[in-house]
Protein backbone atom coordinates (compact mmCIF):
# COMPACT_ATOMS: atom_id res chain seq x y z
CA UNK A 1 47.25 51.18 -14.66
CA UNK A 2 44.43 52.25 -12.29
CA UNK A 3 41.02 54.01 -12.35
CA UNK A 4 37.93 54.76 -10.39
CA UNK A 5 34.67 53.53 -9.83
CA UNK A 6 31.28 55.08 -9.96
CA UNK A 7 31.78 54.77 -5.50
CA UNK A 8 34.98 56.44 -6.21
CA UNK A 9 37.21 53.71 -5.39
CA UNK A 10 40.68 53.02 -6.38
CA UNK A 11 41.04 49.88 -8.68
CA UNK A 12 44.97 49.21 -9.75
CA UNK A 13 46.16 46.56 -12.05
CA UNK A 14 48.85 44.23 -10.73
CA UNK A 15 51.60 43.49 -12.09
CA UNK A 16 53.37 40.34 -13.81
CA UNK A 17 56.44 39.10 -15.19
CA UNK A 18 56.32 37.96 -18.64
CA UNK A 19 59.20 36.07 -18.34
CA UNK A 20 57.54 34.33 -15.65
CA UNK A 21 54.67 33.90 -17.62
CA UNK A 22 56.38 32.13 -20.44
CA UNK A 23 58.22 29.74 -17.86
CA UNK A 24 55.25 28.52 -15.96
CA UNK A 25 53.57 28.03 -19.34
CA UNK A 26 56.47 26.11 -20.98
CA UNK A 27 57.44 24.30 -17.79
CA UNK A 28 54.04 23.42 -16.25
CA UNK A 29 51.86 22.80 -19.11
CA UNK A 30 49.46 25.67 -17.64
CA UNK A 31 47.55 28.51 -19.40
CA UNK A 32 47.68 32.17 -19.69
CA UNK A 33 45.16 33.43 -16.76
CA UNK A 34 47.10 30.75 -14.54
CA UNK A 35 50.51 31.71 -15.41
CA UNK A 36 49.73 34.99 -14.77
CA UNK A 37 48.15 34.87 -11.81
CA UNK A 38 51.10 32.86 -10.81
CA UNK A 39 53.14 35.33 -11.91
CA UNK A 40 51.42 38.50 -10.00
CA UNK A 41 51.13 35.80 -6.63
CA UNK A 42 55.24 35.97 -7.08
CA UNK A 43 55.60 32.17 -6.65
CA UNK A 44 58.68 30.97 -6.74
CA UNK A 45 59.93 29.29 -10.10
CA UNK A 46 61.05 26.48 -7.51
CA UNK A 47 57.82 26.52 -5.23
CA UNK A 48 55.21 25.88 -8.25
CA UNK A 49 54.64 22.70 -8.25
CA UNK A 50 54.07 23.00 -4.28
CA UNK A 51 51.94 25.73 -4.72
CA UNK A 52 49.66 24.05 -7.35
CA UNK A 53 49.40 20.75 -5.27
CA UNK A 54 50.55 21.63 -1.67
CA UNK A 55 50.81 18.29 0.58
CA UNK A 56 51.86 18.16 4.10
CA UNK A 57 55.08 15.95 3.07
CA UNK A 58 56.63 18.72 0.82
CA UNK A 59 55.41 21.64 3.31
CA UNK A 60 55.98 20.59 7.28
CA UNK A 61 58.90 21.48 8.76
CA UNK A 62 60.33 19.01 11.63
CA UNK A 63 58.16 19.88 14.41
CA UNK A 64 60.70 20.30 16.81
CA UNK A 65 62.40 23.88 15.33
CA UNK A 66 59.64 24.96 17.53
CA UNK A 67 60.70 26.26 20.63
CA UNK A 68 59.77 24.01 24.06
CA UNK A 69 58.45 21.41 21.42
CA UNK A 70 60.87 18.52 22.48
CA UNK A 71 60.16 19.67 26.11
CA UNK A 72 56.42 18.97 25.93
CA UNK A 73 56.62 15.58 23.96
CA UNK A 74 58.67 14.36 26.24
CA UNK A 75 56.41 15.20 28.92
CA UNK A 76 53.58 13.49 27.33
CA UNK A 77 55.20 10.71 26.64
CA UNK A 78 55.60 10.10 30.37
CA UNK A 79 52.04 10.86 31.26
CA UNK A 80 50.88 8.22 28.43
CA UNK A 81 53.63 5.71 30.13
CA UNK A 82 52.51 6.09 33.50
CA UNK A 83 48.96 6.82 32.58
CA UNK A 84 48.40 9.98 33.90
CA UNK A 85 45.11 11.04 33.16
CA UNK A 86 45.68 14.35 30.64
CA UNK A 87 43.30 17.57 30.78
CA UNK A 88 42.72 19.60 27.66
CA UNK A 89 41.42 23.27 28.44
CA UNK A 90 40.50 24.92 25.20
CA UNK A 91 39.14 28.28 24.14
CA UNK A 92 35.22 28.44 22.98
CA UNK A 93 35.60 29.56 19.54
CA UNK A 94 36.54 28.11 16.54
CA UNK A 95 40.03 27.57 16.54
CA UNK A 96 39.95 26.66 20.04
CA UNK A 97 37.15 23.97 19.98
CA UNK A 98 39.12 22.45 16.70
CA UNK A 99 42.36 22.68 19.06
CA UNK A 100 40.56 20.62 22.07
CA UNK A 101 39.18 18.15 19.73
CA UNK A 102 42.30 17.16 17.85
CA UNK A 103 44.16 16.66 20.98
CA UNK A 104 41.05 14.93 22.58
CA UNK A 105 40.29 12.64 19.44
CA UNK A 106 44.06 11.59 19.14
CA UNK A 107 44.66 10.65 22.93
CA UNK A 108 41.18 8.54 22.62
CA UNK A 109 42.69 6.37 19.83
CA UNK A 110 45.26 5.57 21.58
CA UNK A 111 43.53 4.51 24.73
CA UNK A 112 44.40 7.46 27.20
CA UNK A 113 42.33 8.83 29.59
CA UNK A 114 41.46 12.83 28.75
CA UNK A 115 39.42 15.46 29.83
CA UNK A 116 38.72 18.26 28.21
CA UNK A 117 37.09 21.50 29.61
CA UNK A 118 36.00 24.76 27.68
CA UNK A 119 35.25 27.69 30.19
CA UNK A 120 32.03 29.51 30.15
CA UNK A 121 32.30 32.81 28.04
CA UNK A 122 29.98 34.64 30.50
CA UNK A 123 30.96 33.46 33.81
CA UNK A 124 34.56 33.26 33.57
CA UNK A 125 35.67 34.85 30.97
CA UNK A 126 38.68 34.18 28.19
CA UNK A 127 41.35 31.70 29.01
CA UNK A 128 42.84 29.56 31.93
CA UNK A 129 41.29 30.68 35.46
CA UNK A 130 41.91 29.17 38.80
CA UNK A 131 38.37 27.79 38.52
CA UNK A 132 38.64 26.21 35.86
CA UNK A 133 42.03 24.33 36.49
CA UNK A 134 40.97 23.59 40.03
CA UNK A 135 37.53 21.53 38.00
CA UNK A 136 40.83 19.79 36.22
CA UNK A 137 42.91 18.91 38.67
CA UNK A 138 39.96 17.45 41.32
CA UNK A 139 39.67 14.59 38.54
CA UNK A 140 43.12 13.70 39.26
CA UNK A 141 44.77 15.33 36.42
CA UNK A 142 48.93 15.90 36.77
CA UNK A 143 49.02 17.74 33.08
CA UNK A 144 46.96 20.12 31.38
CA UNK A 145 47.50 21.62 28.08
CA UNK A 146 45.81 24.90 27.17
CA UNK A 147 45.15 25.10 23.25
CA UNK A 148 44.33 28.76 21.52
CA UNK A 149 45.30 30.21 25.78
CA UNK A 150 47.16 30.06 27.96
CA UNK A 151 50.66 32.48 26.87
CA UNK A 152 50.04 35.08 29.09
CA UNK A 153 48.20 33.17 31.87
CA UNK A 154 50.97 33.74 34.68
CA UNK A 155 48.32 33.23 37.63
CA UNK A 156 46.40 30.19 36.81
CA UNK A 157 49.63 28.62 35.69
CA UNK A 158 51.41 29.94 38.91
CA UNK A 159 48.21 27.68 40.59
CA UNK A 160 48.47 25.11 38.84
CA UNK A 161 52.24 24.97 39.84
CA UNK A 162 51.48 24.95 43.20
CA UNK A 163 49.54 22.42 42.76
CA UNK A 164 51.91 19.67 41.41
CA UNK A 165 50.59 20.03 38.16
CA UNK A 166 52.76 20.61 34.42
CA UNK A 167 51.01 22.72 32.34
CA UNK A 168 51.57 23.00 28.75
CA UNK A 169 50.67 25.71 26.46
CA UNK A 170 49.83 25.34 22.79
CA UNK A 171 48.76 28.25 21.31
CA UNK A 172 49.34 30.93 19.17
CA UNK A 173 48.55 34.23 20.89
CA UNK A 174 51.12 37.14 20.52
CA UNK A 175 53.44 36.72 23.80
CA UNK A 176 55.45 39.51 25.98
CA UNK A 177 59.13 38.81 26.80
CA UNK A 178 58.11 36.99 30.13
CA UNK A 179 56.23 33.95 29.99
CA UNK A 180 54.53 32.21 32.64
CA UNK A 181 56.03 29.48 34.50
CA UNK A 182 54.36 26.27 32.33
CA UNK A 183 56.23 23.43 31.72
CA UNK A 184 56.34 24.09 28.20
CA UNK A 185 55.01 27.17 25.75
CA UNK A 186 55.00 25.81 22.52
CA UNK A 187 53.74 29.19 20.25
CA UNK A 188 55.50 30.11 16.96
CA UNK A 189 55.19 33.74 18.30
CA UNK A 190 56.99 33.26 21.14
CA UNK A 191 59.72 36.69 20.62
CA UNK A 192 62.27 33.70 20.96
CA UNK A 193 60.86 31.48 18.12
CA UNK A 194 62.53 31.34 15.23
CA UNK A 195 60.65 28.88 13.04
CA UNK A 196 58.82 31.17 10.72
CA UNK A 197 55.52 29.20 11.34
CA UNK A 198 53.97 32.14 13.37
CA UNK A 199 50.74 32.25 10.58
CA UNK A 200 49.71 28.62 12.42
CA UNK A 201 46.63 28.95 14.09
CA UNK A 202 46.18 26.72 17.93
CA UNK A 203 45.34 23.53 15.61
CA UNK A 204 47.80 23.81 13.34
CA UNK A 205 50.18 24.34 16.18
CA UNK A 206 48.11 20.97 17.65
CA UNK A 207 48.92 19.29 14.84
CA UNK A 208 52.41 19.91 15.14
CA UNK A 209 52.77 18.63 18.21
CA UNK A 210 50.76 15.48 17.10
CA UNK A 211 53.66 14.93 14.63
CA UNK A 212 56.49 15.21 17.35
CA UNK A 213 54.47 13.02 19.92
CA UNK A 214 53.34 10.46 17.62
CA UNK A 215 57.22 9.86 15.83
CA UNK A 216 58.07 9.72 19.51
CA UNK A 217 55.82 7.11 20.67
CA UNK A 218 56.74 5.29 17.23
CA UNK A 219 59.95 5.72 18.11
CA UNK A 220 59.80 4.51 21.77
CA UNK A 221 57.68 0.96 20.45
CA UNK A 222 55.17 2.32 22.71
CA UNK A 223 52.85 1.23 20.15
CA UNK A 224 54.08 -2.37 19.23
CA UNK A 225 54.50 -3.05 23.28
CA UNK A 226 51.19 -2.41 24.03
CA UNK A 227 49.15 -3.76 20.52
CA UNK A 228 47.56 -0.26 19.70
CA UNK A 229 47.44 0.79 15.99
CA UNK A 230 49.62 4.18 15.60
CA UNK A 231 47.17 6.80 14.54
CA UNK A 232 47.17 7.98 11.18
CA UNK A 233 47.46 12.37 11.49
CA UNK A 234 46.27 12.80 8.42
CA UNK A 235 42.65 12.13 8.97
CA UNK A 236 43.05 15.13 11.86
CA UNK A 237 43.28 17.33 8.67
CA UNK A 238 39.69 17.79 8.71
CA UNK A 239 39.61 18.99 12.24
CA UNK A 240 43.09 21.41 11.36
CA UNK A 241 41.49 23.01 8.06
CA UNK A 242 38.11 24.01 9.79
CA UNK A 243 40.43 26.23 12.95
CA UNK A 244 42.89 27.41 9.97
CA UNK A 245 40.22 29.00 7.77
CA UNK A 246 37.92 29.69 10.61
CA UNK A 247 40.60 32.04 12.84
CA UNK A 248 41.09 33.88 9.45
CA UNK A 249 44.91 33.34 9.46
CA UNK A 250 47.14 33.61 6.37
CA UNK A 251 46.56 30.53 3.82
CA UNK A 252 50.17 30.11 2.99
CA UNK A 253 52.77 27.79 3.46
CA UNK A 254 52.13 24.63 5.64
CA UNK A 255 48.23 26.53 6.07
CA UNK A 256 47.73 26.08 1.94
CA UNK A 257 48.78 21.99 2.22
CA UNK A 258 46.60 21.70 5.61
CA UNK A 259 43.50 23.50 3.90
CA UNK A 260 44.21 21.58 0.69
CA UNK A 261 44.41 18.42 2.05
CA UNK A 262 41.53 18.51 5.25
CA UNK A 263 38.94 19.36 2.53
CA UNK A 264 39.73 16.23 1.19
CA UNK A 265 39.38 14.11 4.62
CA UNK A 266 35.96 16.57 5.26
CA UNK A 267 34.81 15.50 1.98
CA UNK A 268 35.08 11.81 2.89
CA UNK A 269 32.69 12.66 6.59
CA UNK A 270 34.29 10.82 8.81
CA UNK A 271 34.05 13.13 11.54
CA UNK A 272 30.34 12.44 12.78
CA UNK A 273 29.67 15.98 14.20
CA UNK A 274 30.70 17.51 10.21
CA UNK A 275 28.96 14.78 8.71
CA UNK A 276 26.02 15.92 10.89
CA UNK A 277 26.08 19.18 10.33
CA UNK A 278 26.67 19.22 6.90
CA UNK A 279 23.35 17.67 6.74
CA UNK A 280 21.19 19.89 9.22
CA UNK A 281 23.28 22.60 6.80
CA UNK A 282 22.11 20.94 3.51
CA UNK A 283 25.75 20.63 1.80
CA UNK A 284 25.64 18.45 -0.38
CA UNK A 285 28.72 19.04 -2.58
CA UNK A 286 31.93 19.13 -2.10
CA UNK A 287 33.03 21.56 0.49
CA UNK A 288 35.21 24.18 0.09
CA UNK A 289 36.82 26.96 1.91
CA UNK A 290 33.54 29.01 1.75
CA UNK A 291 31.91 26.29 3.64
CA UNK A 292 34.03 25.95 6.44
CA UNK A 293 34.21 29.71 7.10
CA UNK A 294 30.53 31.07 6.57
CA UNK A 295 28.76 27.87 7.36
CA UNK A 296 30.05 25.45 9.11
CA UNK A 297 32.12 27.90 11.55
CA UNK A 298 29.68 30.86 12.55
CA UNK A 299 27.78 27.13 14.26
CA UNK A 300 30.52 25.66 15.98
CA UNK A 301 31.33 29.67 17.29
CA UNK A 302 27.64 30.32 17.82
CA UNK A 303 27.88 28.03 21.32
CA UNK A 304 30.29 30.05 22.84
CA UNK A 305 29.04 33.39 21.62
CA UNK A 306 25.01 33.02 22.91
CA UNK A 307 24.99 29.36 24.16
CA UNK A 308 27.01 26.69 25.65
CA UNK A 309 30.37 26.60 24.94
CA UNK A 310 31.39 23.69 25.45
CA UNK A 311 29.15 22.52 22.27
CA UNK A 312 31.45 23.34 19.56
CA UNK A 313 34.30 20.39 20.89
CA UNK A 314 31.60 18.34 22.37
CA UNK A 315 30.17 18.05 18.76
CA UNK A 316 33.77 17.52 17.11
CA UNK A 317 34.23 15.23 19.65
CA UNK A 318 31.49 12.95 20.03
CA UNK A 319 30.98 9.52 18.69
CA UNK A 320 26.95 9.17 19.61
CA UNK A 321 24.75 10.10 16.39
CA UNK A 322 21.74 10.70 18.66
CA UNK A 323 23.85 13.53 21.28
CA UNK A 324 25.83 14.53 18.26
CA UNK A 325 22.49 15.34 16.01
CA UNK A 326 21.10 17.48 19.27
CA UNK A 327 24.36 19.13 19.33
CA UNK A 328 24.56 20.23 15.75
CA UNK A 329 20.92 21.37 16.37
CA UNK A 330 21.40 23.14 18.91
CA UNK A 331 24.44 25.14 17.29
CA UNK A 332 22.06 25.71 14.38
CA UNK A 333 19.93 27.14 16.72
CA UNK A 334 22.15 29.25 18.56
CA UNK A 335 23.68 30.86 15.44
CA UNK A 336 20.20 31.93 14.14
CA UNK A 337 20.01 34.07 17.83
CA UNK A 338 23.28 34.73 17.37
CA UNK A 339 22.17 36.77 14.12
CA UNK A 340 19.41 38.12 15.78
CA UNK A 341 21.55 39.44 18.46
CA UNK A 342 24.22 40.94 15.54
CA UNK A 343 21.89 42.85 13.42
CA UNK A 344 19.70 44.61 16.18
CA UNK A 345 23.01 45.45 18.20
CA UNK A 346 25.04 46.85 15.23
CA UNK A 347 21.80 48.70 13.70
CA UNK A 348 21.56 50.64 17.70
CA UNK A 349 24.95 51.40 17.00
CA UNK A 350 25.19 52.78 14.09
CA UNK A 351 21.91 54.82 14.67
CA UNK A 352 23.98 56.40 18.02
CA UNK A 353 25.06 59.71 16.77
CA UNK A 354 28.87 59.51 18.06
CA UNK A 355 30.85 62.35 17.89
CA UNK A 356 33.82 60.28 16.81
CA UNK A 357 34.08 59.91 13.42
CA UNK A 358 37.03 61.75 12.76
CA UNK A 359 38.73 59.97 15.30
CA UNK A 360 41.74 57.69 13.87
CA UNK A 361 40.55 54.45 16.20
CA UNK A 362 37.18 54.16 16.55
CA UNK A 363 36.29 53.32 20.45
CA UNK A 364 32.55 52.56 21.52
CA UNK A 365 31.12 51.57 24.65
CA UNK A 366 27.54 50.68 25.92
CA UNK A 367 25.85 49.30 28.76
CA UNK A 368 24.98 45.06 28.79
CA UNK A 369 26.23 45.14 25.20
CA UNK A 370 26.07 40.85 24.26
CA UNK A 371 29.35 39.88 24.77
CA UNK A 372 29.20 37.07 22.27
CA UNK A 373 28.70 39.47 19.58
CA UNK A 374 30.85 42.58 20.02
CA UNK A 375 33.69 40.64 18.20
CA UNK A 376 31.53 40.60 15.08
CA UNK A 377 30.55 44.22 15.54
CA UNK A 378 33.62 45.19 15.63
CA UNK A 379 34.47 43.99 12.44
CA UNK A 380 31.56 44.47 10.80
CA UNK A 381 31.91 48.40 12.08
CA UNK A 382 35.96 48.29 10.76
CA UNK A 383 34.95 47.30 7.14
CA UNK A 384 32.48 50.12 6.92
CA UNK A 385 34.52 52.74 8.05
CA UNK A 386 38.16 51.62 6.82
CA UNK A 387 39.21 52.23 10.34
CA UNK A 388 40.34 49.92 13.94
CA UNK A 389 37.29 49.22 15.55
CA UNK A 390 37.04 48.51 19.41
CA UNK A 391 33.59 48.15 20.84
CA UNK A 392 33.40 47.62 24.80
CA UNK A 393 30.66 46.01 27.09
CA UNK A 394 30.13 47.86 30.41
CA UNK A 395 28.63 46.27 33.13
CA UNK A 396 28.98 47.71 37.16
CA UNK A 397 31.61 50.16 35.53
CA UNK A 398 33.97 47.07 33.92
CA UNK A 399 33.92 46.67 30.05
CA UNK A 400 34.70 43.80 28.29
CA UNK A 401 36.23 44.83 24.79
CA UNK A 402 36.65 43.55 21.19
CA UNK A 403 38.69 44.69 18.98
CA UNK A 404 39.18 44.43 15.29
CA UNK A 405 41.96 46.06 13.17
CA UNK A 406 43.30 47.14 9.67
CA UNK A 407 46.65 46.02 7.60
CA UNK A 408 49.51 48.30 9.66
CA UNK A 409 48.24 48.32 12.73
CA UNK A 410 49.02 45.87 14.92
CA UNK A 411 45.71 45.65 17.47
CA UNK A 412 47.34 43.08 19.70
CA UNK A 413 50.46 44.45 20.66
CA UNK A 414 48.59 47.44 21.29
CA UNK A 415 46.37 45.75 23.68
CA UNK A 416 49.97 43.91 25.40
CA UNK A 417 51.21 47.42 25.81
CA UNK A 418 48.11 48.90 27.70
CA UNK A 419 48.13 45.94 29.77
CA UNK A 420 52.09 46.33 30.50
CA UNK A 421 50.85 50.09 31.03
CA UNK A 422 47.88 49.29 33.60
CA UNK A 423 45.65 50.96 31.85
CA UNK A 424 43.93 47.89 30.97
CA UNK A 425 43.19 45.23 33.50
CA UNK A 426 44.01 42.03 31.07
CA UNK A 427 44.26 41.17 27.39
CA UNK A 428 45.47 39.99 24.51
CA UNK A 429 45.65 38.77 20.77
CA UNK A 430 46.62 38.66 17.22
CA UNK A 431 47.79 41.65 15.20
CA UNK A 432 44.16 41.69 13.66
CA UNK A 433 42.04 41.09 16.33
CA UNK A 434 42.35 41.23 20.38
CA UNK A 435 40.32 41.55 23.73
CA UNK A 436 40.41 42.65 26.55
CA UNK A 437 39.27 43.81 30.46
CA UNK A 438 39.06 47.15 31.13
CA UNK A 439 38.10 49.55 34.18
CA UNK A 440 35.71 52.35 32.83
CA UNK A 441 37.18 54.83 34.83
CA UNK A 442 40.43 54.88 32.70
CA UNK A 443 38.00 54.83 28.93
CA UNK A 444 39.55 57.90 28.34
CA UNK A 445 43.29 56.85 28.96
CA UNK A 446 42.97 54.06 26.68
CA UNK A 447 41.77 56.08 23.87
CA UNK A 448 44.38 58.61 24.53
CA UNK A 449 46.92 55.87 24.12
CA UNK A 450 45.74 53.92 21.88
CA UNK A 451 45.41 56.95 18.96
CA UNK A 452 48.69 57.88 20.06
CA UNK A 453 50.11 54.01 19.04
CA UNK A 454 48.02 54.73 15.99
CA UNK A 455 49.49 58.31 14.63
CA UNK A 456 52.94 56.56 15.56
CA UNK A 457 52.81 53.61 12.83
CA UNK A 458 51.91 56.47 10.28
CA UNK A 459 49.23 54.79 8.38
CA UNK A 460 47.44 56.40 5.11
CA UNK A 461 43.80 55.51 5.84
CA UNK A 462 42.92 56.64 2.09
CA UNK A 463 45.51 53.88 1.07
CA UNK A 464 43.69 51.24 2.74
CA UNK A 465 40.87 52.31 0.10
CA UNK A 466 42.55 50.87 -3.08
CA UNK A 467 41.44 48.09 -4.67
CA UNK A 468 43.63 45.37 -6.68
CA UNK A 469 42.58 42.85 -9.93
CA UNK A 470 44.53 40.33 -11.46
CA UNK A 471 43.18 40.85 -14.97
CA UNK A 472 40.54 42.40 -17.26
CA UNK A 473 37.96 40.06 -18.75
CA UNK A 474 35.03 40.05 -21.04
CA UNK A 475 31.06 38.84 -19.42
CA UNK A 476 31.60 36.38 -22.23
CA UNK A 477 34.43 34.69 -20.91
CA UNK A 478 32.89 34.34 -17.27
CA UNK A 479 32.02 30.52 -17.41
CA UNK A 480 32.40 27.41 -15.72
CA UNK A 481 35.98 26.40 -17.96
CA UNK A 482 37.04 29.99 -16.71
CA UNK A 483 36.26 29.17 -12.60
CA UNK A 484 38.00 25.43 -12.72
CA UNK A 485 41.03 26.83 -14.38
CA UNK A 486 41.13 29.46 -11.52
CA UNK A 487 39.83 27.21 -8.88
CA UNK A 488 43.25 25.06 -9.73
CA UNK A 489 44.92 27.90 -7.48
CA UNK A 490 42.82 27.56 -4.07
CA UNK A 491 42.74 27.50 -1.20
């Protein structure tokens, strides 16, 4: 069944099996709206349970069917033996601070010495650099992961190389078929990984490798021989939930049990820079989902998009109430600009008269355009018209672009291709979102190409206007009873 709105959308029913519907009931002790909802979700008879009450136990694979995993713990495990100071170079946004900070907070615990660096979003840019690893390895540092970067940096890696220095990558980037020479690349979407865990953001993939490392130390007696307590992973769920709903990836499998079971650890504040800024935020119930991705995570992201970016791990990492409360001010601070900045940039914008709109990508471009909000724009430009969404910053004729993308069209390897293509200087990303470097001289190349990768996938933009619901329902029956039945089925 479908029908129209008054705005002259779409709405279709879904579907649901009423022999499902019966099971779930009989079998699980669960009502009607559940049942069908489980039912139209397609769960599994098997996978209910699991689904109602994901844990990590019933949904983590064994860490090692990713590829290079066993590689890089074996690595660490030497560093840690011969105490090998460790660097941790992390990406400035969500995901990525979350990333640094589980790695950072773990090898703390257990006594080893770690540095982390976050590059400067203005300055240098996206990802490993020469500068940056060169900052690492004066301090004496012989390994350096990258977390949320690193998969396609073949130069600073190449450096770093030549420098004596292993480099691991955990991330989760989309790669190319050549990777650069690291030591390991731990990345579920490696083209040769076959572990079906490629909806992990960088601190899920963290976490992962947390698993393997720790079960090897265990293993080794590293931490009987020398009297420290083995760390306990699951109170790094907090840290895992906030990059997993924050970098907007798919809440399914292992994601549902890490979601389900960090805003539990959250809820208990053990992490001082949460606790903190759950109070400068004025939460004071439990948190959910909507917390972590429209309050909590537009502050941590706020430091790397108008203000320092090192702030967002610095506050995840610290153990000082008084620099942690000036952190968590500061983001609060920074995201209120940050806000500023969004709304007068995307009102210019839309007042522009473009000549574009029947174009099947839309491509803008402007001079000194904030670079730390063009992401947003992006997106908030792709929602309004139904359409991909790239929006470049041109300064001395180079633009730094932001992209932002609909179901069926996959933005990133779009980006990989126009790189491969040298029409684009660098880039990268997911197959929602990507950025890159681009010389203005060759604007009109890219948009040549990319509408031509557009008209190839063959998508129906008036598709992509449809709207699904689960179920009718009467005002009367909109209460609290109705939300905590439904609520059983989140995240």
């Amino acid at each position: 069944m479908s029908s129209v709105s008054v705005l002259g959308k779409k709405w279709i029913l879904k579907e649901f099996n009423n022999e499902d519907v019966n099971f779930y009931k009989n079998q699980f002790f669960v009502d009607d709206i559940i049942a069908k909802l489980l039912s139209i979700r397609k769960i599994p008879r098997e996978d209910v349970m699991n689904y109602l009450e994901p844990t990590i136990k019933n949904s983590i694979p064994n860490p090692s069917v990713l590829v290079d995993m066993e590689k890089a713990t074996v690595r660490t495990l030497e560093c840690i033996i011969n105490k090998e100071p460790i660097g941790v170079f992390g990406d400035y946004d969500v995901d990525g601070a979350t990333a640094t900070a589980i790695l950072g907070r773990y090898f703390n615990s257990i006594n080893q010495k770690c540095e982390i660096y976050i590059p400067d979003r203005q300055t240098e840019g996206y990802g490993p650099s020469e500068i940056g690893f060169s900052k690492l390895i004066k301090k004496n540092i012989k390994l350096i992961f990258t977390v949320d970067c690193g998969t396609l940096s073949f130069d600073p890696i190449k450096f770093a190389k030549k420098k004596n220095v292993d480099v691991i990558v955990l991330d989760h980037h989309q790669s190319e078929v050549k990777l650069p020479n690291a030591h390991s690349v731990v990345n579920p979407n490696r083209l040769d990984d076959q572990s079906n865990l490629d909806y992990l953001c960088a601190a899920g993939v963290c976490f992962m490798f947390l698993v393997a490392l720790n079960k090897k130390l265990r293993q080794e007696g590293w931490f009987n021989k020398n009297s420290i307590k083995e760390p306990n992973l699951i109170d790094y769920l907090d840290l895992v939930s906030l990059g997993t709903v924050c970098d907007v990836v798919p809440l399914v499998g292992l994601n549902r049990a890490i979601v389900k079971q960090g805003l539990k650890i959250i809820k208990n504040k053990t992490n001082l820079g949460l606790k903190t800024l759950f109070e400068i935020c004025k939460i004071d119930i439990s948190p959910n989902t909507y917390h972590l991705g429209y309050v909590l995570g537009p502050r941590i992201n706020a430091g790397g998009r108008v203000g320092k970016c090192s702030h967002g791990a610095n506050l995840l990492l610290n153990n000082s109430a008084k620099e942690t409360f000036k952190i968590a001010v500061e983001l609060n601070n920074f995201n209120k600009e940050r806000q500023l900045l969004e709304s007068e940039l995307l009102s210019k914008i839309l007042n522009i008269n473009y000549n574009n709109s029947s174009d099947p990508v839309l491509i803008l471009h402007g001079e000194n355009w904030h670079e730390g909000v063009i992401g947003i724009i992006a997106s908030r430009i792709k929602d309004k018209f139904n359409k991909p969404t790239i929006i470049i910053s041109t300064k001395d004729n180079i633009g730094k672009g932001s992209a932002r993308s609909i179901y069926g069209f996959d933005i990133g390897s779009t980006i990989l291709s126009a790189v491969y293509e040298k029409i684009l200087i660098k880039g990268g990303g997911h197959k929602m979102a990507g950025g890159f470097t681009i010389d203005m001289s060759k604007i009109s190349r890219f948009k040549e190409f990319v509408f031509k990768r557009f008209k190839s996938v063959n998508i129906n933009l008036s598709l992509q206007r449809d709207y699904y619901f689960d179920s009718e329902i009467a005002p009367s029956a909109l209460n609290t009873n109705f939300f905590n039945k439904v609520y059983t089925l989140s995240p």
